[in-house]
C-alpha atoms as a PDB file:
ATOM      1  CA  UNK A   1     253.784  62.786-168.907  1.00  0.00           C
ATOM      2  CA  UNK A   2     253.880  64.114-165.403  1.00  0.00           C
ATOM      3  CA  UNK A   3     252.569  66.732-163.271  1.00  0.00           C
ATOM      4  CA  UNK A   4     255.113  69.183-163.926  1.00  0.00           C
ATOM      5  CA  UNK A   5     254.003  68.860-167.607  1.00  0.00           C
ATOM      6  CA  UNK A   6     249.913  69.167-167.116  1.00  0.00           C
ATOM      7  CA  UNK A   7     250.822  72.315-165.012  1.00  0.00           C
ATOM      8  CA  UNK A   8     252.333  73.819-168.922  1.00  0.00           C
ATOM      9  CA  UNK A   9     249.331  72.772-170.203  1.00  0.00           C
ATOM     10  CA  UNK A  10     247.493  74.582-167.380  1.00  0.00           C
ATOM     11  CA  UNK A  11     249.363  77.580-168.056  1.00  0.00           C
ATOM     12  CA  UNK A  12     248.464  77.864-171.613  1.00  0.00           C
ATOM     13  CA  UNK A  13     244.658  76.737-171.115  1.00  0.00           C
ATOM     14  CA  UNK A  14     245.037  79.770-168.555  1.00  0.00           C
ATOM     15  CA  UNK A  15     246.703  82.278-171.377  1.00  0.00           C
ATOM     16  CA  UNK A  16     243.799  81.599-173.672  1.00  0.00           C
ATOM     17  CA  UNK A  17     241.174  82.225-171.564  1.00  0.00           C
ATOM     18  CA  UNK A  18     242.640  85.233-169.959  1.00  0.00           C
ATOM     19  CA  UNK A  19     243.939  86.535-173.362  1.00  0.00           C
ATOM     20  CA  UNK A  20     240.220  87.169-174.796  1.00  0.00           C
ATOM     21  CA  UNK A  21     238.609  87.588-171.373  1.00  0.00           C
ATOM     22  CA  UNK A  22     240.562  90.299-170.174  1.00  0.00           C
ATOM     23  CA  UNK A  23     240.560  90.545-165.853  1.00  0.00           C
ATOM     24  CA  UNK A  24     237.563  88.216-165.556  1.00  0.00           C
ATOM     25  CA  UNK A  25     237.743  85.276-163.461  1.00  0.00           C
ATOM     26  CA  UNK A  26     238.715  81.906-164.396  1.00  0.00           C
ATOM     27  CA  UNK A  27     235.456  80.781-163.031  1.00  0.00           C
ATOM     28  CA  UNK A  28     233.574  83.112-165.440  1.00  0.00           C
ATOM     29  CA  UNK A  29     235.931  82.057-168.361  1.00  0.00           C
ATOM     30  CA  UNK A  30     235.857  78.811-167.835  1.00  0.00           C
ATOM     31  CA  UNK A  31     231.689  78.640-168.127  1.00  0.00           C
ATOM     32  CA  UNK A  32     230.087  76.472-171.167  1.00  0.00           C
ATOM     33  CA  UNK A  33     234.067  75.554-172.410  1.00  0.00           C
ATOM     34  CA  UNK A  34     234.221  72.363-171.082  1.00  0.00           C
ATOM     35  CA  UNK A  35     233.850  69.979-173.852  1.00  0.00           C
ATOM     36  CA  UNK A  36     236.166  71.935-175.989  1.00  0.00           C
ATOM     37  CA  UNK A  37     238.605  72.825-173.275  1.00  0.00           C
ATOM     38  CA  UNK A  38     239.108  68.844-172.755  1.00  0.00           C
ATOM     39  CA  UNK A  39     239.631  68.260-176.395  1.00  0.00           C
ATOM     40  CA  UNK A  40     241.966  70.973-176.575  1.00  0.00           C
ATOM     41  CA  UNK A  41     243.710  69.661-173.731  1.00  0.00           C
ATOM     42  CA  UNK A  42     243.425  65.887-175.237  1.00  0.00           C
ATOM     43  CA  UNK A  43     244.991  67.005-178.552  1.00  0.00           C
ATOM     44  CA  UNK A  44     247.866  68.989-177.186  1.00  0.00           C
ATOM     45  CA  UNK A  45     248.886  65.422-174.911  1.00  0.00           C
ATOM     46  CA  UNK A  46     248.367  63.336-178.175  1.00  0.00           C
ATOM     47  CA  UNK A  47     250.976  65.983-180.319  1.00  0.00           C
ATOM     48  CA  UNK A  48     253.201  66.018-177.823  1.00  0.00           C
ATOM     49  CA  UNK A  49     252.995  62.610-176.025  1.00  0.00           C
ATOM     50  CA  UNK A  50     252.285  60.291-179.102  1.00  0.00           C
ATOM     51  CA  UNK A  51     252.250  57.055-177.402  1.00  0.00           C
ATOM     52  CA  UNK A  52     249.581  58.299-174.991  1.00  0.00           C
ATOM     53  CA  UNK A  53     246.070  57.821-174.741  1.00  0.00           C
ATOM     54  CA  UNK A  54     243.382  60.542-174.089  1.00  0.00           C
ATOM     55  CA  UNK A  55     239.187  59.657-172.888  1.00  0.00           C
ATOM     56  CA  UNK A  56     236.993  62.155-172.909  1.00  0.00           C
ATOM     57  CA  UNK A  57     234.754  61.099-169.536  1.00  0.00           C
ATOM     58  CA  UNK A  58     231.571  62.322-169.527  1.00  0.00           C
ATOM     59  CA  UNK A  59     229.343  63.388-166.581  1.00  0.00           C
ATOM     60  CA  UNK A  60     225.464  63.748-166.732  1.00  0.00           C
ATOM     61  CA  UNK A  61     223.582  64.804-163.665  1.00  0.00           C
ATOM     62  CA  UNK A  62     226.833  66.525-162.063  1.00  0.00           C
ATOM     63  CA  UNK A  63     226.123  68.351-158.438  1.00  0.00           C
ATOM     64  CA  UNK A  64     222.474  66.744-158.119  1.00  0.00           C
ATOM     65  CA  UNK A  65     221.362  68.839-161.398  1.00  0.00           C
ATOM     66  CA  UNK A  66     219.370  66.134-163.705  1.00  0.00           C
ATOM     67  CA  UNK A  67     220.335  69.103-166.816  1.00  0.00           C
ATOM     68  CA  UNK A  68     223.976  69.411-166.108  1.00  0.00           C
ATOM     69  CA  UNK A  69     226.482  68.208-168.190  1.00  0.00           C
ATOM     70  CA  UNK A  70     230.314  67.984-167.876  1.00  0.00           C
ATOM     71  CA  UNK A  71     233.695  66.740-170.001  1.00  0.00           C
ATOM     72  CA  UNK A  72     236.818  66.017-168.159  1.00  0.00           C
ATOM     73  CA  UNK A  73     240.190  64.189-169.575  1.00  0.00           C
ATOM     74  CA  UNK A  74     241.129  60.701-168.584  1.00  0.00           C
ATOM     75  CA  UNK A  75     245.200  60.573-170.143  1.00  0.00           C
ATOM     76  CA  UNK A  76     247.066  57.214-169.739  1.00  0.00           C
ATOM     77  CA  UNK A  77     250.248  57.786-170.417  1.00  0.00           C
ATOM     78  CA  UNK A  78     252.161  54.885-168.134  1.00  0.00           C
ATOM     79  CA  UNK A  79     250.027  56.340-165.440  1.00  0.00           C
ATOM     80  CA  UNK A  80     246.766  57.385-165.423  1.00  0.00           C
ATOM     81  CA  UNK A  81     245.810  61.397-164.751  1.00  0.00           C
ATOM     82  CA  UNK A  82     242.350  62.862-164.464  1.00  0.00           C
ATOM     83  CA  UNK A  83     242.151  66.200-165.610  1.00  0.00           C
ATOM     84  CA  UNK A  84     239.755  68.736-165.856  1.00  0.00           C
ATOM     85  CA  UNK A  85     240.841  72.060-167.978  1.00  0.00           C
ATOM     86  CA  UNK A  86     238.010  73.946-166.577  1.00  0.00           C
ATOM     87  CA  UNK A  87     237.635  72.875-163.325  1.00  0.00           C
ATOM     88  CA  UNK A  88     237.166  76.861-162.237  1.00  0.00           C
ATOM     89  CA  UNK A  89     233.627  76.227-163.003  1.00  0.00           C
ATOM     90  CA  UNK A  90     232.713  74.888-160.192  1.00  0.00           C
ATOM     91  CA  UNK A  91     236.280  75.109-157.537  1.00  0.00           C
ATOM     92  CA  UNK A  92     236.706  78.816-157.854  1.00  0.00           C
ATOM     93  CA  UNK A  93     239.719  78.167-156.012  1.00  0.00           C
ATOM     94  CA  UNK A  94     241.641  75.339-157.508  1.00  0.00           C
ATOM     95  CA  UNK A  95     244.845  75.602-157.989  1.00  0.00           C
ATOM     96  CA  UNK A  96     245.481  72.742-160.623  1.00  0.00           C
ATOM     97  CA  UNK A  97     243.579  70.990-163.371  1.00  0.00           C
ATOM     98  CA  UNK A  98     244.551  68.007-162.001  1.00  0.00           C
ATOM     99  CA  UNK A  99     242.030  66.023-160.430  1.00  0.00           C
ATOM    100  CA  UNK A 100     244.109  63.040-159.689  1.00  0.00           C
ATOM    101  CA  UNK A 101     246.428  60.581-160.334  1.00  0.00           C
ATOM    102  CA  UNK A 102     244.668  57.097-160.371  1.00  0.00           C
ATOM    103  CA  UNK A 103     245.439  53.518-161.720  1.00  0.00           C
ATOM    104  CA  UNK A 104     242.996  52.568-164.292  1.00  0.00           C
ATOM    105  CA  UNK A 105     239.759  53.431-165.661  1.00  0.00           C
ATOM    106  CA  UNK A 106     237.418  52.241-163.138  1.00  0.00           C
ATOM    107  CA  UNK A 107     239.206  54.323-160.179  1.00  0.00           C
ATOM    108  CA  UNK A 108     238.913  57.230-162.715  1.00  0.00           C
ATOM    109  CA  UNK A 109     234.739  56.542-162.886  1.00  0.00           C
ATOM    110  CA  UNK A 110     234.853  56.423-159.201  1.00  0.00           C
ATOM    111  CA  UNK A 111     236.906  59.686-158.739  1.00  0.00           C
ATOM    112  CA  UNK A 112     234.934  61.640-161.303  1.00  0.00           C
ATOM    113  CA  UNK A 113     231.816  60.459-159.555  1.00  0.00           C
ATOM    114  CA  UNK A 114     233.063  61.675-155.838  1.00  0.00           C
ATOM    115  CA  UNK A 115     234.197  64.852-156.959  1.00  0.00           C
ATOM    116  CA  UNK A 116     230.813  65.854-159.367  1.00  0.00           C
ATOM    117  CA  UNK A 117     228.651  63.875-158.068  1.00  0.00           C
ATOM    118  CA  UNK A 118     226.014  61.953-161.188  1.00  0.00           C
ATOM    119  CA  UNK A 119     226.982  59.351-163.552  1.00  0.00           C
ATOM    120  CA  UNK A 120     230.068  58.852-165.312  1.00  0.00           C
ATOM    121  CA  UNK A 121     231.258  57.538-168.854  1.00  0.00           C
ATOM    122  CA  UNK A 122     234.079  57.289-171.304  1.00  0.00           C
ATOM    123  CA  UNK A 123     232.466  59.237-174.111  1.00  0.00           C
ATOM    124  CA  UNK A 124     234.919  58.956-176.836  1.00  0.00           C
ATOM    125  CA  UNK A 125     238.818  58.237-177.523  1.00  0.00           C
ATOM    126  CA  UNK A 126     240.363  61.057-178.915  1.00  0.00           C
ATOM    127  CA  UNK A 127     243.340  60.818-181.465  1.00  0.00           C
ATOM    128  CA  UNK A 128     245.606  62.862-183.071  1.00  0.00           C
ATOM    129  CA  UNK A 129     243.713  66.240-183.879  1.00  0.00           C
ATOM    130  CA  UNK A 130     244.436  68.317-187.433  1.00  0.00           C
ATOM    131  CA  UNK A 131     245.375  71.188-186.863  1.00  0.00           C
ATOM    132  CA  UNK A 132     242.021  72.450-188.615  1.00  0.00           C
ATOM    133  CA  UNK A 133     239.847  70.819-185.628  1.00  0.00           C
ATOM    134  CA  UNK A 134     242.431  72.478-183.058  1.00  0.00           C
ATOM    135  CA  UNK A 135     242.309  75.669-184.355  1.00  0.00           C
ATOM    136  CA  UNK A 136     237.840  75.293-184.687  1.00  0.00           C
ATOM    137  CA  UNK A 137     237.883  74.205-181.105  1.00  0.00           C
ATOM    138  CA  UNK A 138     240.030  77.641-180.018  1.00  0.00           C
ATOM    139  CA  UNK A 139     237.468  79.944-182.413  1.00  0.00           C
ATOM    140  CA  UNK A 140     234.625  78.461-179.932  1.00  0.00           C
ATOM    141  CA  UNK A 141     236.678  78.801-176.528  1.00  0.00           C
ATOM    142  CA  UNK A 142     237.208  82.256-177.662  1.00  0.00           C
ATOM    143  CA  UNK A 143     233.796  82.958-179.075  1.00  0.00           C
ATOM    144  CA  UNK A 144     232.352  81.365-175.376  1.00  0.00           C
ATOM    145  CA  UNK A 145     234.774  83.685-173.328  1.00  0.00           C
ATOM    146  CA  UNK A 146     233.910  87.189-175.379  1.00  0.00           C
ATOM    147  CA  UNK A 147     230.244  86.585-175.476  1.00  0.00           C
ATOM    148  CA  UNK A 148     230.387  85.233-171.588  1.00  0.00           C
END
């Protein structure tokens, strides 16, 4: 996997969340999808780059707020790529999901931490998804974008 690949990815995260939320913003669209955005994301890398691996990192206590919450994507797949599918949420004006390209896990922590702020964890592995849980995890994007 490579940039050029996570940017297709972007671009379909992006058709989703404009296809059932019309002309609103990415940062609106994006709101309360985080956790099943990164699966998503995770799951599509997994199908189509089997030898990968995908981390869901989680951060608790993001930008000084003790109550806020936030899922981003570690992949290792020869390199190592944080990602965050909806990083609109809080950089209105990003252009990619990418948050970097790093070496291992512990540069990963370290970037997750400078760029959110709170404290960072790997929160789960995530495997090959059926196509049941993939589909469950759109109905909620979907359901968080129209009621948004």
């Amino acid at each position: 996997m490579d940039e050029k690949n996570i940017y297709k990815f972007q671009k379909d995260i992006i058709f989703l969340l404009k296809k059932y939320g019309g002309n609103k913003s990415l940062h609106f669209l994006s709101q309360d999808n985080c956790s099943e955005l990164s699966r998503l994301f995770a799951y599509w890398v997994i199908k189509k780059y089997p030898t990968s691996e995908a981390f869901i990192l989680k951060g608790g206590g993001v930008f000084n707020n003790s109550e806020k919450f936030h899922d981003i994507v570690l992949i290792n797949s020869k390199k190592f790529f944080l990602i965050d599918p909806s990083i609109w949420q809080f950089f209105k004006r990003k252009r990619s999901i990418l948050v970097g390209q790093i070496e291992n896990l512990d540069e990963a922590l370290k970037l997750a931490k400078k760029n959110y702020g709170g404290k960072w964890q790997i929160s789960e592995k995530i495997n090959k998804g059926t196509l049941k849980e993939v589909e469950d995890l759109k109905k909620i994007i979907i359901l968080n974008v129209k009621k948004g």
